[in-house]
C-alpha atoms as a PDB file:
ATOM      1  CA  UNK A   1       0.000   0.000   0.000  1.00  0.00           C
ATOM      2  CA  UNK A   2       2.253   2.514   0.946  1.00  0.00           C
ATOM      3  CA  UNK A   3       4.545   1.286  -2.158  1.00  0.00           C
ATOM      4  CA  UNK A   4       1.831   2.126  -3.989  1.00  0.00           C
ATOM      5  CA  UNK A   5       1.255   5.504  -2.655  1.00  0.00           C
ATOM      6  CA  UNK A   6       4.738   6.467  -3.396  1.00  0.00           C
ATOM      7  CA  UNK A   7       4.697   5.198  -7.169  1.00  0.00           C
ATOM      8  CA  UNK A   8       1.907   7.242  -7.742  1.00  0.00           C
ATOM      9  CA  UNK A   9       3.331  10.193  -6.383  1.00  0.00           C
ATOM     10  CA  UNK A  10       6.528   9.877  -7.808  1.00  0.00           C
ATOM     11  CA  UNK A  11       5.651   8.734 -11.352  1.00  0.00           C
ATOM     12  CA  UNK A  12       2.424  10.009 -11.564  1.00  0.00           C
ATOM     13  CA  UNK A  13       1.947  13.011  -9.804  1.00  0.00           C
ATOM     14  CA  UNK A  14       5.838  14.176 -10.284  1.00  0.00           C
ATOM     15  CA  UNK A  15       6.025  12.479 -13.542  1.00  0.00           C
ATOM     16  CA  UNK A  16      10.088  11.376 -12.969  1.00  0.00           C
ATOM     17  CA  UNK A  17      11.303   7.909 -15.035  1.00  0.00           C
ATOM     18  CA  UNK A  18      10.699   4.659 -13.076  1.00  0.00           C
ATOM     19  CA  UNK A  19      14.100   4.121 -14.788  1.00  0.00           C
ATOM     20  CA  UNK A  20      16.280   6.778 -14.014  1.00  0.00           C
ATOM     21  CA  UNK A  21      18.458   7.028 -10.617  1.00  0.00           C
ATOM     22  CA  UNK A  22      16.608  10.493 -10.007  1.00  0.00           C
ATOM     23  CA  UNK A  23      13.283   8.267 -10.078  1.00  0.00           C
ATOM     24  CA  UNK A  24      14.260   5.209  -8.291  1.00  0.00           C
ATOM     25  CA  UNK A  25      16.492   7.724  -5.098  1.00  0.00           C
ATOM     26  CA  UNK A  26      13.164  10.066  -4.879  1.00  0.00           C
ATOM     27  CA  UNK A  27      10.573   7.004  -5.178  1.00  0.00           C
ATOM     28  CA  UNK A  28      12.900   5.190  -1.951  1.00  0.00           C
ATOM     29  CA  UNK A  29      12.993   8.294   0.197  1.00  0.00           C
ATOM     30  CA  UNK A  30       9.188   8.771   0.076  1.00  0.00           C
ATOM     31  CA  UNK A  31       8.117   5.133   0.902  1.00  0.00           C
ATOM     32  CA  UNK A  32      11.127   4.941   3.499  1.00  0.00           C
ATOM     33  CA  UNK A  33      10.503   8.431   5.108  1.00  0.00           C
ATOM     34  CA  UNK A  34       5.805   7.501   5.329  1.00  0.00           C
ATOM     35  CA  UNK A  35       6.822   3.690   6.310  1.00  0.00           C
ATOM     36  CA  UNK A  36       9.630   4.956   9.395  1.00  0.00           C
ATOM     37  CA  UNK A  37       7.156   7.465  10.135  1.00  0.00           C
ATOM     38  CA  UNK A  38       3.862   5.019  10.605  1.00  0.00           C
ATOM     39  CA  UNK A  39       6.274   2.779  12.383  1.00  0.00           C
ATOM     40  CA  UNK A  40       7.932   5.142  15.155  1.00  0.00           C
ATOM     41  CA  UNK A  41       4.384   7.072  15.735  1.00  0.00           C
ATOM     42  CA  UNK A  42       2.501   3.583  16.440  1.00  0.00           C
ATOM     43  CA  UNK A  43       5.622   1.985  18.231  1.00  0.00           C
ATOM     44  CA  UNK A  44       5.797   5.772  20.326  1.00  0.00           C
ATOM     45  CA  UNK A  45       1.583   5.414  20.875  1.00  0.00           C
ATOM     46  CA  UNK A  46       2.321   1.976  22.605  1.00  0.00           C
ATOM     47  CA  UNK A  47       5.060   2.331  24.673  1.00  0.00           C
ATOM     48  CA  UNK A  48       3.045   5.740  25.982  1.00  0.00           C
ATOM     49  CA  UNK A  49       0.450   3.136  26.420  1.00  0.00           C
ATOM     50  CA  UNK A  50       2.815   0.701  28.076  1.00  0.00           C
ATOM     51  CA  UNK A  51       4.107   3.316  30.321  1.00  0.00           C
ATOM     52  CA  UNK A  52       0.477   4.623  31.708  1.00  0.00           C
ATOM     53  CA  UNK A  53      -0.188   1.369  33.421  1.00  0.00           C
ATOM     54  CA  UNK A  54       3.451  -0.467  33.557  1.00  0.00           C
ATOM     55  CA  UNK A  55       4.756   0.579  36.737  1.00  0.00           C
ATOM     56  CA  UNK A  56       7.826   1.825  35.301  1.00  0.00           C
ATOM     57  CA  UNK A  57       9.396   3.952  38.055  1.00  0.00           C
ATOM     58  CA  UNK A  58       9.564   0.968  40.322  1.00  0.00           C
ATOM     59  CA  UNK A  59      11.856  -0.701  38.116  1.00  0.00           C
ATOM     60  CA  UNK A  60      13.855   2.339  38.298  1.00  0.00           C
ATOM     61  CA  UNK A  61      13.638   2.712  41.848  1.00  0.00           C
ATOM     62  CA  UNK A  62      14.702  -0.733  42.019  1.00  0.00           C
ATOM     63  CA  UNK A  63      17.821  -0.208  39.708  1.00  0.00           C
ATOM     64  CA  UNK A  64      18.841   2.768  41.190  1.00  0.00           C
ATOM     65  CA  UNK A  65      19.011   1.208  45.220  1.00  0.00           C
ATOM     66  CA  UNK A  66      19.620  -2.240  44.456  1.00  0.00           C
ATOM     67  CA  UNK A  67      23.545  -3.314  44.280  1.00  0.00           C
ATOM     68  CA  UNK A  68      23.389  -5.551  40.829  1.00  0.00           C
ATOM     69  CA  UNK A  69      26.643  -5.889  39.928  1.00  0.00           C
ATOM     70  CA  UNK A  70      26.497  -5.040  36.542  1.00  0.00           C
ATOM     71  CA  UNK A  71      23.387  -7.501  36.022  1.00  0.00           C
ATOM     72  CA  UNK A  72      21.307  -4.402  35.238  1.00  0.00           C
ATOM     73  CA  UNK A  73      23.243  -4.333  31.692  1.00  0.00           C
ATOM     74  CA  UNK A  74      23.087  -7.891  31.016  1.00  0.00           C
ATOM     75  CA  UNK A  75      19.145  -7.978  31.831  1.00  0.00           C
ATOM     76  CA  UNK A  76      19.128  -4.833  29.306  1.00  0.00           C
ATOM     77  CA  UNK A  77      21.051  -6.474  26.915  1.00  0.00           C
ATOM     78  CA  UNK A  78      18.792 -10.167  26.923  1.00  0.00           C
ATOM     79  CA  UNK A  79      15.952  -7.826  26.662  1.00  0.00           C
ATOM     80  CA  UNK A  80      17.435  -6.305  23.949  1.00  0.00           C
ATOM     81  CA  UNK A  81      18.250  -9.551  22.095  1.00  0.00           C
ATOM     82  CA  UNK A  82      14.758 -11.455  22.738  1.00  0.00           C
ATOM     83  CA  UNK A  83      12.467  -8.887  21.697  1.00  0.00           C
ATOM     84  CA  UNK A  84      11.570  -8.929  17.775  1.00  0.00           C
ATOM     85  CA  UNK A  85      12.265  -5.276  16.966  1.00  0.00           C
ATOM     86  CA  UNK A  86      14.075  -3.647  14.197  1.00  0.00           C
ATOM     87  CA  UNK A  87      15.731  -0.066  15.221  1.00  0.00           C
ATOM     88  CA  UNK A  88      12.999   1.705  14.100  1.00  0.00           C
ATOM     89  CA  UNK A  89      10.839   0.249  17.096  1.00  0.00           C
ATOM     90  CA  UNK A  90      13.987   0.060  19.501  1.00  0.00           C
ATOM     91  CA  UNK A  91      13.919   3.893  19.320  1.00  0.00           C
ATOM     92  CA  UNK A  92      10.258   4.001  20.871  1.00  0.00           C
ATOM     93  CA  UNK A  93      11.421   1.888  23.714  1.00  0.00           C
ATOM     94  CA  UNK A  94      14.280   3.871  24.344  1.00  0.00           C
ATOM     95  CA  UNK A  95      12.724   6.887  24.536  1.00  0.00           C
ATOM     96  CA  UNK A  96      10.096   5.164  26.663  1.00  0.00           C
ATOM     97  CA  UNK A  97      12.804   4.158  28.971  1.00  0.00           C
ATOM     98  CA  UNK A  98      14.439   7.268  29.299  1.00  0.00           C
ATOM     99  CA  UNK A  99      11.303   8.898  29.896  1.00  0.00           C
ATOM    100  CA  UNK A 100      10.936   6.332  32.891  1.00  0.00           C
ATOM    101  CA  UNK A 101      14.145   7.176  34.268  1.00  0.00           C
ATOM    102  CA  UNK A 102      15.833   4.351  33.744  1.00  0.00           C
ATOM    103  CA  UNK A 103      19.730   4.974  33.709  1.00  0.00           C
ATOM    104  CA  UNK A 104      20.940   5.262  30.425  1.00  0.00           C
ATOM    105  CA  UNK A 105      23.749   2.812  30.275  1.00  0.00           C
ATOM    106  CA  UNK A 106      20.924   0.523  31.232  1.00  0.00           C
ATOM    107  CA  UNK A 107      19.142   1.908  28.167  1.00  0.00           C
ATOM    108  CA  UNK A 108      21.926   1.664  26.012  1.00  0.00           C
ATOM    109  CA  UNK A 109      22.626  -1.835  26.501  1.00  0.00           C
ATOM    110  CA  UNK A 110      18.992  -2.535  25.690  1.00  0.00           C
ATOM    111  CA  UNK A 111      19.540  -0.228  22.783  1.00  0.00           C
ATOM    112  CA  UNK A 112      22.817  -1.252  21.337  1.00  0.00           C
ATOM    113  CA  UNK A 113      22.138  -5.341  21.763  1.00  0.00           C
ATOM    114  CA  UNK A 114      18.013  -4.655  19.721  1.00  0.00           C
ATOM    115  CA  UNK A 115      18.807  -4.163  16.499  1.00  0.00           C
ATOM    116  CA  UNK A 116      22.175  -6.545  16.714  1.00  0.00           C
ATOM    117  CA  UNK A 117      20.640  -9.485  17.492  1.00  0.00           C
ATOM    118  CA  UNK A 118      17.319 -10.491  16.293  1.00  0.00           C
ATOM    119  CA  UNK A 119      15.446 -13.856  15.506  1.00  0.00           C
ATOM    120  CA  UNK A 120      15.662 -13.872  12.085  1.00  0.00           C
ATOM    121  CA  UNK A 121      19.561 -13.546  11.825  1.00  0.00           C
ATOM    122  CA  UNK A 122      19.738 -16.436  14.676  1.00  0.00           C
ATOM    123  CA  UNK A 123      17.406 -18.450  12.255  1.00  0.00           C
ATOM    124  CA  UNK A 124      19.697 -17.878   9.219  1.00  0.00           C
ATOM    125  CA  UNK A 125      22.906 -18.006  11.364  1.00  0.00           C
ATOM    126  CA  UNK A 126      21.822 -21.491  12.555  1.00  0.00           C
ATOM    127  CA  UNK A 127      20.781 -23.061   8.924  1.00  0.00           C
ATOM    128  CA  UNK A 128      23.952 -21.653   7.443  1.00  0.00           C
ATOM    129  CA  UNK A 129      26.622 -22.045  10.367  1.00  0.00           C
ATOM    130  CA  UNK A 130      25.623 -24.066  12.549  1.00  0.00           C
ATOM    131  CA  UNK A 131      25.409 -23.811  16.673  1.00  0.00           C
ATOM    132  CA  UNK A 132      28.727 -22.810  17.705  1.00  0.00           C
ATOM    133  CA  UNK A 133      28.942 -20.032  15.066  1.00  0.00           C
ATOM    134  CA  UNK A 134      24.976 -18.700  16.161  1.00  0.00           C
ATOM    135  CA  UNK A 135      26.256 -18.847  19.687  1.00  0.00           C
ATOM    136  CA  UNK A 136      29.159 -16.819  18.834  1.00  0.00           C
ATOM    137  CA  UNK A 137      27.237 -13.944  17.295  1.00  0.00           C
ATOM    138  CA  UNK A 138      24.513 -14.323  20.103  1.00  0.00           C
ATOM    139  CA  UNK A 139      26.717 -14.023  23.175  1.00  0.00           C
ATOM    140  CA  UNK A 140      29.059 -11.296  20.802  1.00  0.00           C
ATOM    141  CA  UNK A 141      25.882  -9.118  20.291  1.00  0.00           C
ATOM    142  CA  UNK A 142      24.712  -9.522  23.809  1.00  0.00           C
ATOM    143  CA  UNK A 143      28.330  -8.463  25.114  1.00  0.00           C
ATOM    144  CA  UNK A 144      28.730  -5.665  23.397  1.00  0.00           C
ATOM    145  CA  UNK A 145      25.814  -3.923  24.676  1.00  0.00           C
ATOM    146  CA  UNK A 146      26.473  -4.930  28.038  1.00  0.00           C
ATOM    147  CA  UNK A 147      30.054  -3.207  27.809  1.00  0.00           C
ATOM    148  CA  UNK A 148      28.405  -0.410  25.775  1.00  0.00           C
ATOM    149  CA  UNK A 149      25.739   0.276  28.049  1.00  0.00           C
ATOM    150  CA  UNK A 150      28.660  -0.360  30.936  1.00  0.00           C
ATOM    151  CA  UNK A 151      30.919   2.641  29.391  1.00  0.00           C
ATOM    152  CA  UNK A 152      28.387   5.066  28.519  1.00  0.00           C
ATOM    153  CA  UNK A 153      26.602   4.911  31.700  1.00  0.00           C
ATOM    154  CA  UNK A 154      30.047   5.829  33.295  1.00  0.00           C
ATOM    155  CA  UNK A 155      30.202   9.435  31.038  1.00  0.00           C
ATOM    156  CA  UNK A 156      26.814  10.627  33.203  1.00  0.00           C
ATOM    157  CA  UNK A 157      25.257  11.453  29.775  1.00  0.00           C
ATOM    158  CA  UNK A 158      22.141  12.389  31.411  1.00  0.00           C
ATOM    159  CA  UNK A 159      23.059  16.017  31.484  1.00  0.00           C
ATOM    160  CA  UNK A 160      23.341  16.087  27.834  1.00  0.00           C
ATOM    161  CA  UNK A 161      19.649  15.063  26.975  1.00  0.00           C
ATOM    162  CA  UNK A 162      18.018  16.981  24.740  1.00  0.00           C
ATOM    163  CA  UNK A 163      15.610  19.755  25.971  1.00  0.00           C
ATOM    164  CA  UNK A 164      12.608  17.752  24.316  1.00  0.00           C
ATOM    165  CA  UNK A 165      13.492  14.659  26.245  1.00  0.00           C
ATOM    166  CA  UNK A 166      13.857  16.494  29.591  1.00  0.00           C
ATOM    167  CA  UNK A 167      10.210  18.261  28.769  1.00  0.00           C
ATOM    168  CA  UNK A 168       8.714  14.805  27.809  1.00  0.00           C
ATOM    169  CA  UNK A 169      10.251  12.931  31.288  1.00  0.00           C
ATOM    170  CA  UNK A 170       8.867  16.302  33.154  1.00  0.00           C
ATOM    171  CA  UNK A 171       5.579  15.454  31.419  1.00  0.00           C
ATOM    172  CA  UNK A 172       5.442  11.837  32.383  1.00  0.00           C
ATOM    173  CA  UNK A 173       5.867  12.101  35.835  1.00  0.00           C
ATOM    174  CA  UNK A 174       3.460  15.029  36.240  1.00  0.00           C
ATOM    175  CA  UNK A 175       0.954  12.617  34.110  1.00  0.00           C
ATOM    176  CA  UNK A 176       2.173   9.722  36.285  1.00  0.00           C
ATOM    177  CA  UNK A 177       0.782  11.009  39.784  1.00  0.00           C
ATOM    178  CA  UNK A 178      -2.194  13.071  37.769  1.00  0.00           C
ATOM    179  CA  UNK A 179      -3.592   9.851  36.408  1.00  0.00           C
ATOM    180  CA  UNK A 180      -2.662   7.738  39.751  1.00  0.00           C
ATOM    181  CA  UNK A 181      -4.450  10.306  41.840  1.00  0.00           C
ATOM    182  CA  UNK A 182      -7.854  10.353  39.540  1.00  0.00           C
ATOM    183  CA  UNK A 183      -7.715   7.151  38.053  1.00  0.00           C
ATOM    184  CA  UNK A 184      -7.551   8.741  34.881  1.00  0.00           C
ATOM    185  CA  UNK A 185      -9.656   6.167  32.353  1.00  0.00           C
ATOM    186  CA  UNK A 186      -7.801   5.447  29.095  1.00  0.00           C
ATOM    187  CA  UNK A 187     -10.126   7.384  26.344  1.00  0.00           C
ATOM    188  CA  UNK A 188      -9.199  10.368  28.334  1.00  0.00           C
ATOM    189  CA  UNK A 189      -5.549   9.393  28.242  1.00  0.00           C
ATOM    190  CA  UNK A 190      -5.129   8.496  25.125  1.00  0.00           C
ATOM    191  CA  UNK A 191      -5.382  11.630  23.273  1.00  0.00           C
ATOM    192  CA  UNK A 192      -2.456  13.057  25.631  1.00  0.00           C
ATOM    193  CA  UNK A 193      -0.400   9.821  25.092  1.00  0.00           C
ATOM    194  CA  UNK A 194      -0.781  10.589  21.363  1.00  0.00           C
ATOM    195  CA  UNK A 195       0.123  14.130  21.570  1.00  0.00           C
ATOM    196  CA  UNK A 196       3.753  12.920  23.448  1.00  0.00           C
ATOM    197  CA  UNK A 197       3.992  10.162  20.654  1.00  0.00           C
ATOM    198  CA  UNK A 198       3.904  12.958  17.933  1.00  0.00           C
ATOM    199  CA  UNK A 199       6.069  15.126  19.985  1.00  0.00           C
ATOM    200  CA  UNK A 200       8.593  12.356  19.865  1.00  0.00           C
ATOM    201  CA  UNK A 201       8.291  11.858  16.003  1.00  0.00           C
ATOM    202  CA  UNK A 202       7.979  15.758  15.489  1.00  0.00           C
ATOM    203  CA  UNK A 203      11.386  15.828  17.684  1.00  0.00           C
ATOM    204  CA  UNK A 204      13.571  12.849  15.511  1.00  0.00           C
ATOM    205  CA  UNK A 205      11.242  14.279  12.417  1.00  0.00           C
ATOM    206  CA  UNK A 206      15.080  16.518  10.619  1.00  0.00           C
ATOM    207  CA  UNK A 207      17.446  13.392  11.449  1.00  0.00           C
ATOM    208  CA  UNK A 208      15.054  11.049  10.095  1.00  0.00           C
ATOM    209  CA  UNK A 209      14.639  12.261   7.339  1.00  0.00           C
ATOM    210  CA  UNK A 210      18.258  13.115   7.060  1.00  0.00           C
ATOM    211  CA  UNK A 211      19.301   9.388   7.158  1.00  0.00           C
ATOM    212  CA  UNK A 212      16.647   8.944   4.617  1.00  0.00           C
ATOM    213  CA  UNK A 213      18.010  10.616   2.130  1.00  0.00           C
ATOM    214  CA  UNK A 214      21.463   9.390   2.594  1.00  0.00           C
ATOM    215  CA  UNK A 215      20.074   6.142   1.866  1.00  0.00           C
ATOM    216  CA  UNK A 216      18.543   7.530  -0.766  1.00  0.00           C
ATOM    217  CA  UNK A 217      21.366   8.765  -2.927  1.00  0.00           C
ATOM    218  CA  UNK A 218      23.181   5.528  -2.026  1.00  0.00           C
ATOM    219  CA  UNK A 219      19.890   3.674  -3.795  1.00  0.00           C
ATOM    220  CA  UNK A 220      19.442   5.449  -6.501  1.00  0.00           C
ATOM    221  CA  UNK A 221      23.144   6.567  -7.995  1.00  0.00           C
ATOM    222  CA  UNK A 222      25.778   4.106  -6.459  1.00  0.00           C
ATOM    223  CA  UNK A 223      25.592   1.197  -8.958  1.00  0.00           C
ATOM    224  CA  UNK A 224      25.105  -2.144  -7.492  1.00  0.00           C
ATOM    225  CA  UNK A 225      27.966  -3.851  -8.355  1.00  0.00           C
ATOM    226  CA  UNK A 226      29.951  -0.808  -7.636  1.00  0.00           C
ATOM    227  CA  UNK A 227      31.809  -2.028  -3.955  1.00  0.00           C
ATOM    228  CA  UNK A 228      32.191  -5.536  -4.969  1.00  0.00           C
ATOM    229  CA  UNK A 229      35.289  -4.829  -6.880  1.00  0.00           C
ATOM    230  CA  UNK A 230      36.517  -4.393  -3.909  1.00  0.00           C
ATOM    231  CA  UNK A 231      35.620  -6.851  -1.711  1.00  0.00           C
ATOM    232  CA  UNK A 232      38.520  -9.704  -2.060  1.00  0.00           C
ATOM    233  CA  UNK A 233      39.867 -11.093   0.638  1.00  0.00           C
ATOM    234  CA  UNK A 234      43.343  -8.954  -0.150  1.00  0.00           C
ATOM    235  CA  UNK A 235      41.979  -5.719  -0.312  1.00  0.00           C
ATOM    236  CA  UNK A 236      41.848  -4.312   2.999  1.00  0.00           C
ATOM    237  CA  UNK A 237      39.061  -2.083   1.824  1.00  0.00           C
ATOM    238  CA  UNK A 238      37.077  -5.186   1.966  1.00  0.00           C
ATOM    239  CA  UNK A 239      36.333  -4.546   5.613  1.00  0.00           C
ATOM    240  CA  UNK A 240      34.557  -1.225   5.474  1.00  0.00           C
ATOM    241  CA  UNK A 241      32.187  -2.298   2.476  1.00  0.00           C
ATOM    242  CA  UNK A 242      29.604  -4.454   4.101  1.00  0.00           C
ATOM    243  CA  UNK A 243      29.060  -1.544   6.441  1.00  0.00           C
ATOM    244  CA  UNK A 244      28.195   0.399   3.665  1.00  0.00           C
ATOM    245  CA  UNK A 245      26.126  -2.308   1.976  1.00  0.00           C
ATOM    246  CA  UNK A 246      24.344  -2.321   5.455  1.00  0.00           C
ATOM    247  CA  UNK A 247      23.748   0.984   5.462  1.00  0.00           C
ATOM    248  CA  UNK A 248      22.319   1.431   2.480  1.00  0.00           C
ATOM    249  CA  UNK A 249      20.220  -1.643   3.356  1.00  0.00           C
ATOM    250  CA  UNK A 250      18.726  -0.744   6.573  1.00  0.00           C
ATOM    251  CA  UNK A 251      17.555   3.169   6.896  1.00  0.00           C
ATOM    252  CA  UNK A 252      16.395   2.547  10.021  1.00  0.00           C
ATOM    253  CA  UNK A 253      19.836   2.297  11.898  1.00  0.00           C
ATOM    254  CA  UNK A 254      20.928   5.298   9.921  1.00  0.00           C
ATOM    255  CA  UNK A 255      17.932   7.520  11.704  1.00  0.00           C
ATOM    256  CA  UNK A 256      19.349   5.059  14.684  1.00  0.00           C
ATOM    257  CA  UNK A 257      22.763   6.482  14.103  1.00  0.00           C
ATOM    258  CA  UNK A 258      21.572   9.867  13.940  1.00  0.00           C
ATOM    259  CA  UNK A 259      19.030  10.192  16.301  1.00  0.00           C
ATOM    260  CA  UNK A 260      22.069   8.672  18.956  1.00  0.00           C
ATOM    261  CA  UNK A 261      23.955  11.413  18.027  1.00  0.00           C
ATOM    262  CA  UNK A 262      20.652  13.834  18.554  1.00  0.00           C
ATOM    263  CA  UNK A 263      20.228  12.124  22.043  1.00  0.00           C
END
């Protein structure tokens, strides 16, 4: 459907060549940029949902005067790694998270380990690899977000929020004991959990669509076959080209990338 939607408008309505690079970079960054969009404001609508009932700020309080040991980032990270999410839904979460005053490293890990380790690659891992190797990636992925999460929890980054995410934490706890106190019913929340879902996609709107375009340019004018030259085993610049390949591939960890460096 919303392929669709973008055909028309871009050979229809704009009237540029199916064929052309111009045509094919224009058509990706309008069914990207509605399809990221739907995606974050829905995922964002839930997790408001999610944290209007989910007694969130007792898992903080727990986090923040229990002695874990580091288990905190580990728990993050499984959480990270079990849950079916692609970045573009991880960002939701963390935002919901954040808003709940959950450290960040704790955050991060959760963050970092989501769109690293997911069911589908274990699936494909195992049928191509075998056990050992789908263990390997699994426990790999899982342990760098713990030592992410681990490290950037140590900079105190929480002093470098943005001012949106500082208003929409202000907003949640002030909702938080408003709703608690009247027993707020959820038609009467929902229109106010909406309005902090759009503020969050209103707020991410510039890098999203930002990473978008990247992607693109890379889609429509870098010819296919164009990094594969270099990709044999004695070329050293055989290392840096799947990362490109993967982000050209998946636009939502470039709005991830971006929106991290937002944050």
């Amino acid at each position: 459907m919303i392929q669709d939607f973008a055909d028309w408008l871009v050979y229809s309505i704009m009237g540029l060549d199916a064929q052309s690079h111009l045509g094919a970079a224009v058509n990706f960054f309008f069914y990207d940029t509605i399809k990221i969009l739907i995606l974050l404001f829905a995922i964002s609508v839930l997790m408001g949902i999610i944290n209007a009932y989910f007694p969130i700020d007792r898992l903080r309080n727990y986090l923040t005067t229990h002695k874990l040991f580091g288990l905190q980032y580990f728990f993050a990270a499984l959480f990270g790694a079990i849950t079916p999410f692609c970045s573009c839904s991880s960002i939701p979460l963390f935002i919901g998270f954040v808003k709940g005053g959950i450290p960040l490293g704790v955050t991060f890990a959760f963050l970092i380990t989501s769109p690293l380790v997911n069911e589908v690659a274990v699936a494909m891992f195992m049928g191509t690899f075998g056990l050992r190797i789908t263990l390997v990636y699994v426990i790999s992925g899982i342990l760098l977000g713990v030592i992410g999460g681990f490290v950037l929890g140590r900079f105190k980054l929480e002093a470098y929020l943005s001012d949106w995410v500082k208003q929409i934490q202000q907003n949640a706890n002030a909702e938080a004991g408003e709703w608690e106190s009247e027993r707020t019913p959820f038609m009467k929340r929902l229109p106010v959990i909406m309005k902090d879902a759009w503020g969050i996609v209103r707020g991410v709107l510039l890098y999203i669509l930002i990473g978008i375009a990247i992607g693109a340019f890379m889609h429509g004018f870098v010819p296919e076959g164009f990094f594969e030259q270099y990709m044999s085993k004695d070329n050293w610049f055989a290392v840096p080209c799947p990362y490109y390949w993967l982000f050209r591939c998946m636009p939502t960890l470039r709005v991830l990338c971006l929106l991290l460096m937002y944050l």
